[in-house]
Protein backbone atom coordinates (compact mmCIF):
# COMPACT_ATOMS: atom_id res chain seq x y z
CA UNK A 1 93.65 151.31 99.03
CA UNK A 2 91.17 153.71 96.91
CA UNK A 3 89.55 152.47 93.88
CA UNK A 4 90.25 153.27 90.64
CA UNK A 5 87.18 155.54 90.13
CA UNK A 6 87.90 157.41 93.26
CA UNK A 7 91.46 158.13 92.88
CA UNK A 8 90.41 159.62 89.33
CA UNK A 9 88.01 161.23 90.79
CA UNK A 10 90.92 162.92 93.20
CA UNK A 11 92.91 163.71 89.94
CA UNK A 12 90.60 165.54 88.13
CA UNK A 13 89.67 167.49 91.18
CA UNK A 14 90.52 171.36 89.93
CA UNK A 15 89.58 172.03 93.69
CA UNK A 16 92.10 169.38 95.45
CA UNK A 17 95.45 170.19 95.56
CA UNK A 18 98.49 169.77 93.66
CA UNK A 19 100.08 167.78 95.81
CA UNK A 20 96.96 165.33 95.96
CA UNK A 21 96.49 165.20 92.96
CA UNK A 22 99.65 164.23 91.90
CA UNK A 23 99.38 161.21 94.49
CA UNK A 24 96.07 159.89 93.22
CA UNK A 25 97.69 159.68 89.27
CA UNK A 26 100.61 158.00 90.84
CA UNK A 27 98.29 155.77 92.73
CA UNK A 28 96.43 154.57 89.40
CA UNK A 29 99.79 153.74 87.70
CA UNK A 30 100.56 151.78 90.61
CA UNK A 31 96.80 149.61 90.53
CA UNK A 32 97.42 149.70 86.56
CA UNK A 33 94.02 152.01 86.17
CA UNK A 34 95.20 151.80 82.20
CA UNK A 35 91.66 153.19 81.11
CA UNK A 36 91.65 156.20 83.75
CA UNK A 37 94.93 156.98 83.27
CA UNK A 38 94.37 157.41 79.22
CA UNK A 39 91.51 159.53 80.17
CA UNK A 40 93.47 162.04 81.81
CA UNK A 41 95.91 162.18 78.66
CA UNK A 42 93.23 163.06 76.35
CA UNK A 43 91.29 165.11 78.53
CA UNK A 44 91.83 168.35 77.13
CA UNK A 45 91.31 170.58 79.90
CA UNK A 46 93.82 169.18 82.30
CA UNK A 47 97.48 170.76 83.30
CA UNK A 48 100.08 168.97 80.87
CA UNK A 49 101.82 167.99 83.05
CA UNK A 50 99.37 166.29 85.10
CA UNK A 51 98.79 164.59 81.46
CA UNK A 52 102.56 164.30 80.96
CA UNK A 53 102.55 162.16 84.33
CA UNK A 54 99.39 159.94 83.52
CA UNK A 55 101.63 159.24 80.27
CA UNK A 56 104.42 158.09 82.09
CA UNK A 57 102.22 156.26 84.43
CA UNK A 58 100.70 154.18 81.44
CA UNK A 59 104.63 153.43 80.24
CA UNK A 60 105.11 152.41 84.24
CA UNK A 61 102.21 150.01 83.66
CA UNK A 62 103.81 148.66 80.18
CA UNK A 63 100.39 149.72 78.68
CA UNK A 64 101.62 149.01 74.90
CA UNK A 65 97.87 149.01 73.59
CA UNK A 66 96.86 152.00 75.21
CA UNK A 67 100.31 153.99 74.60
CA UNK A 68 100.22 153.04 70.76
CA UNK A 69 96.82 154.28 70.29
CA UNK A 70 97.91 157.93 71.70
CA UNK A 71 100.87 157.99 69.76
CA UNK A 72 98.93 157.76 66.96
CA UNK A 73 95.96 159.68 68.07
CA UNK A 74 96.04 162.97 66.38
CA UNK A 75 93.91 165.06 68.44
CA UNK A 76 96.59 165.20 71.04
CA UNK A 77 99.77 167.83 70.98
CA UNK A 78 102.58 166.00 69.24
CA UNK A 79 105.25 166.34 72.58
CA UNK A 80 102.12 164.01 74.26
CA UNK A 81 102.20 161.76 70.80
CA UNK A 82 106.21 161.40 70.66
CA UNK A 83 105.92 160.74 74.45
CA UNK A 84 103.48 157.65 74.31
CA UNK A 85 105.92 156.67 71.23
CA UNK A 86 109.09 156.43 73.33
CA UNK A 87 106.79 154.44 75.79
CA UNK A 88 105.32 151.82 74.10
C-alpha cells in the first residue's frame, strides 16, 4: 500500500492521468488521509470534481471535524460548502 504523502502526491499530479489520479484520492479515503484529502478541497487550482471526490472521500471517512470546518469555510464555492454540510 502507498503512503499517504505519495498517493497525494499522485493526485495532484497535473501530468498523471485521470484515471490515476482518481485512484490515488480514492486510495486516501480508504487509509482515512483526512488532512490530504482536505487539502485537495481547498486547493484552488484543482478540477472540481477531483475536489468534489476528496469531499466525498472525507464523508466516506466520517471526517465530522474536518467536513464542518469546510462547510463553514468561506473561501470555498458554496456547492463545495453545502456538500461538506450534507456530509458531516
Amino acid at each position: 500500500m502507498s503512503s499517504p504523502r505519495s498517493l497525494f502526491r499522485t493526485a495532484v499530479d497535473k501530468n498523471a492521468p485521470r484515471e490515476t489520479r482518481t485512484t490515488a484520492i480514492d486510495e486516501l479515503a480508504e487509509i482515512a488521509a483526512t488532512t490530504q484529502l482536505r487539502v485537495i478541497v481547498v486547493a484552488d487550482g484543482f478540477n472540481g470534481s477531483f475536489r468534489r471526490q476528496a469531499l466525498n472521500g472525507l464523508g466516506r471517512c466520517r471526517a465530522t471535524t474536518e467536513l464542518a470546518a469546510l462547510a463553514d469555510d468561506a473561501s470555498l464555492p458554496t456547492p463545495l460548502r453545502e456538500r461538506a454540510d450534507q456530509l458531516r
